[in-house]
C-alpha atoms as a PDB file:
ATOM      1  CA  UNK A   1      64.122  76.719 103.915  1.00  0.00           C
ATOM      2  CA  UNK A   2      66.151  78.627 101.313  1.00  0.00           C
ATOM      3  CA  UNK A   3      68.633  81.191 102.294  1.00  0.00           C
ATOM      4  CA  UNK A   4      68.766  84.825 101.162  1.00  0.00           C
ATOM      5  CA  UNK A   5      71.247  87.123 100.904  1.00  0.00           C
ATOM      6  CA  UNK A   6      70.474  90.663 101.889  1.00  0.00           C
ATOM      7  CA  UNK A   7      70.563  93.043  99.275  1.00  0.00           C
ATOM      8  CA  UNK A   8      70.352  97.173  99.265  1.00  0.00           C
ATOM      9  CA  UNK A   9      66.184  97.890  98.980  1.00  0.00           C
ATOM     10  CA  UNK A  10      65.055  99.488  95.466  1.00  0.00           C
ATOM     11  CA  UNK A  11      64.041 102.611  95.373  1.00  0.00           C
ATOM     12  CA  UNK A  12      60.257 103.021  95.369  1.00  0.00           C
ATOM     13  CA  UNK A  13      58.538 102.591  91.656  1.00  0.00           C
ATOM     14  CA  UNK A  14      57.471 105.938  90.181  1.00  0.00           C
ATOM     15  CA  UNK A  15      53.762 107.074  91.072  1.00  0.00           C
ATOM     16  CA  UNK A  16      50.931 106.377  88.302  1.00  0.00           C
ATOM     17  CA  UNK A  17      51.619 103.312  86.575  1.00  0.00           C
ATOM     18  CA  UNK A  18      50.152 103.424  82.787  1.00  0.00           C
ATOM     19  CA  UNK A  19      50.860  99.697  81.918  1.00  0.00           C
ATOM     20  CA  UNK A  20      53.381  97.732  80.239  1.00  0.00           C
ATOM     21  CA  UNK A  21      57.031  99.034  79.210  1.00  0.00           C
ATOM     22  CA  UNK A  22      58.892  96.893  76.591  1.00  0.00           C
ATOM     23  CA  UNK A  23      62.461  98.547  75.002  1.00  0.00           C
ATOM     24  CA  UNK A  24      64.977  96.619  73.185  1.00  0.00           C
ATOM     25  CA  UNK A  25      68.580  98.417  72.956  1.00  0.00           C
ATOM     26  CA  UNK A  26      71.651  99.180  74.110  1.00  0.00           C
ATOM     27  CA  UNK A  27      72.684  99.900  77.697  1.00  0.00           C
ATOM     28  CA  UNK A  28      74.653 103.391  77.975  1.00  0.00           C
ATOM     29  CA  UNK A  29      74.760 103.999  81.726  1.00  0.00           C
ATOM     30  CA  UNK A  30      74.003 101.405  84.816  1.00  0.00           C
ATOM     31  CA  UNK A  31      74.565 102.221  88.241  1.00  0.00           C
ATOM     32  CA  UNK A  32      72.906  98.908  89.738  1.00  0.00           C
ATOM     33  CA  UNK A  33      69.570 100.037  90.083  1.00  0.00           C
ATOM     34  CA  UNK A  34      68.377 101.714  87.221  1.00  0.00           C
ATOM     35  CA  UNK A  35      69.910 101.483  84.013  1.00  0.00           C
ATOM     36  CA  UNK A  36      69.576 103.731  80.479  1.00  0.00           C
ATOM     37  CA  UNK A  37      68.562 102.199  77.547  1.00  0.00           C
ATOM     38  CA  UNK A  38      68.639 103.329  74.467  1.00  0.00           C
ATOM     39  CA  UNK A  39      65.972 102.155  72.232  1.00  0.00           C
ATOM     40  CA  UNK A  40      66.956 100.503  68.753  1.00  0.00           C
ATOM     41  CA  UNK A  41      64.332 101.745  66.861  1.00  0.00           C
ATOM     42  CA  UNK A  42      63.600 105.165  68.407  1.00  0.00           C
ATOM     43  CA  UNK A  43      66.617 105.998  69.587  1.00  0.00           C
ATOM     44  CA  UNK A  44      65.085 107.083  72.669  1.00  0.00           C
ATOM     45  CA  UNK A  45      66.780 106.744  76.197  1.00  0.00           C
ATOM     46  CA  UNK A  46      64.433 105.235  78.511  1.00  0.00           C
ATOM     47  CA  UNK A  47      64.958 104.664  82.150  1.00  0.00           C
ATOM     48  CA  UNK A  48      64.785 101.426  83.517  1.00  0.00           C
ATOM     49  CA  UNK A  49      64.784 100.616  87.290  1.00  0.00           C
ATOM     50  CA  UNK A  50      64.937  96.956  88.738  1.00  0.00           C
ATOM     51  CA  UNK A  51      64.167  95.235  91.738  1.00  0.00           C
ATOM     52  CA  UNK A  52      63.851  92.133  93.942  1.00  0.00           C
ATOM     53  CA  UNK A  53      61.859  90.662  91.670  1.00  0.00           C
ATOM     54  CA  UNK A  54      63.299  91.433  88.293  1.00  0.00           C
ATOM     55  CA  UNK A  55      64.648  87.982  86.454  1.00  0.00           C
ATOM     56  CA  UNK A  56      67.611  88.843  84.815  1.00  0.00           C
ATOM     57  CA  UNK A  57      68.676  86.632  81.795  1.00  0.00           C
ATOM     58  CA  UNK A  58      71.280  87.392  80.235  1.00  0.00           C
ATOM     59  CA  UNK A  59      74.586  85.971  78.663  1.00  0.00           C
ATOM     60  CA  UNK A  60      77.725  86.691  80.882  1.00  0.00           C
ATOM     61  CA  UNK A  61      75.805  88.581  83.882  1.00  0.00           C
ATOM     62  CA  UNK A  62      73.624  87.254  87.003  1.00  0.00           C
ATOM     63  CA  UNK A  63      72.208  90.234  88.796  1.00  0.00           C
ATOM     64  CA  UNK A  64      71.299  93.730  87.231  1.00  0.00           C
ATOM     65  CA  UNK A  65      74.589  94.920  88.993  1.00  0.00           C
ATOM     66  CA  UNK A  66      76.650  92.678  86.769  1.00  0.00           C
ATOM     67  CA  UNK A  67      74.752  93.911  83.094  1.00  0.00           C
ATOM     68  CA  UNK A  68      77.761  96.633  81.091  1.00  0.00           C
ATOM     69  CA  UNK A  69      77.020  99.603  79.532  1.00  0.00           C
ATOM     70  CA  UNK A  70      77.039  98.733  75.834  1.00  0.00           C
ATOM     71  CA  UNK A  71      75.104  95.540  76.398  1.00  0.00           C
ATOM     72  CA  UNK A  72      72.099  94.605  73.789  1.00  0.00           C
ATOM     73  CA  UNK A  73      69.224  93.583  76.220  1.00  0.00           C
ATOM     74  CA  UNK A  74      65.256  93.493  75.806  1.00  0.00           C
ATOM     75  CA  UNK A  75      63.441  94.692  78.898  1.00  0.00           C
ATOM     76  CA  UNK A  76      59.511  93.593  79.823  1.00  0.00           C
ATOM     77  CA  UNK A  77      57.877  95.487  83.040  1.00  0.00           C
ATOM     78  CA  UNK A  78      55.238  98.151  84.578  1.00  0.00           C
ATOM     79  CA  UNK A  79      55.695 101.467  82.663  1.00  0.00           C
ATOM     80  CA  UNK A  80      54.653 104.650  84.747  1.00  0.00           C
ATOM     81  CA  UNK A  81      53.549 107.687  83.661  1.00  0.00           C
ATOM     82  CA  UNK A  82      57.060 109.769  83.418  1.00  0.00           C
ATOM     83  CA  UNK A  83      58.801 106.612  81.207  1.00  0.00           C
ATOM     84  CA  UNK A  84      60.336 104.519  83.164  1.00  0.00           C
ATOM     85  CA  UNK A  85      60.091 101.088  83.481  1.00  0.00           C
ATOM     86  CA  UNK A  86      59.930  98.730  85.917  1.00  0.00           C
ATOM     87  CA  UNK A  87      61.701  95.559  84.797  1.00  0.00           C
ATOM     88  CA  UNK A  88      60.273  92.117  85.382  1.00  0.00           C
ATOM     89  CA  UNK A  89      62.551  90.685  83.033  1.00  0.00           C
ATOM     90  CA  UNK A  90      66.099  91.899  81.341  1.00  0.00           C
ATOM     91  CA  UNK A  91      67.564  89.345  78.750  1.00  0.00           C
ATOM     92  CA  UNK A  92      70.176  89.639  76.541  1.00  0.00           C
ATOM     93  CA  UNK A  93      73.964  89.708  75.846  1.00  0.00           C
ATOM     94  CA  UNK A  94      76.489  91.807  78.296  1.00  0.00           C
ATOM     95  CA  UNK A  95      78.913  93.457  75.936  1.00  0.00           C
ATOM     96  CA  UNK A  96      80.730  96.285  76.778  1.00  0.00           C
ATOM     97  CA  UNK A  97      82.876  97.865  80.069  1.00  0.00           C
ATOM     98  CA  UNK A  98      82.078  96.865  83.601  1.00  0.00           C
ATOM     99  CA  UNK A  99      79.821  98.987  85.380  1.00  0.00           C
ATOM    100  CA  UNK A 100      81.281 101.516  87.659  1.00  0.00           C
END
């Protein structure tokens, strides 16, 4: 049997999902849970929340927790109606200060 460690629960996903949420940009805040992105070609800031099951692959960080603000990451999840996404997966490179 595999161990877990426990972890702090996600906040719930926004109400009326409207499909799939793809951004590709720079990080500019992250607080652990949900981080800002801004997009690279709209220059957009788009909300991205993770959670249990969000894969995170990315050079030089583990868990969302670990991902710095100026980091260039792609993000693939469930959009909702008000923007923000729902990661399944984060990859990229973690550039940038630590996360506060």
């Amino acid at each position: 049997m595999r161990a877990t460690t426990p972890s702090v629960p996600a906040p719930a996903p926004p109400a009326g999902r409207s499909g799939i949420g793809i951004t590709f940009g720079k990080v500019t805040a992250n607080d652990g849970t949900t981080m800002v992105v801004r997009n690279a070609f709209t220059s957009n800031s788009v909300k991205v929340r993770t959670d249990t099951g969000t894969k995170v692959q990315v050079l030089l960080a583990k868990r969302a927790t670990e991902i710095r603000v100026g980091a260039l990451v792609a993000v693939y999840g469930r959009q909702y109606a008000d923007g923000v996404i729902v990661a399944d997966v984060i990859t990229g490179i973690s550039i940038g200060t630590l996360p506060k």
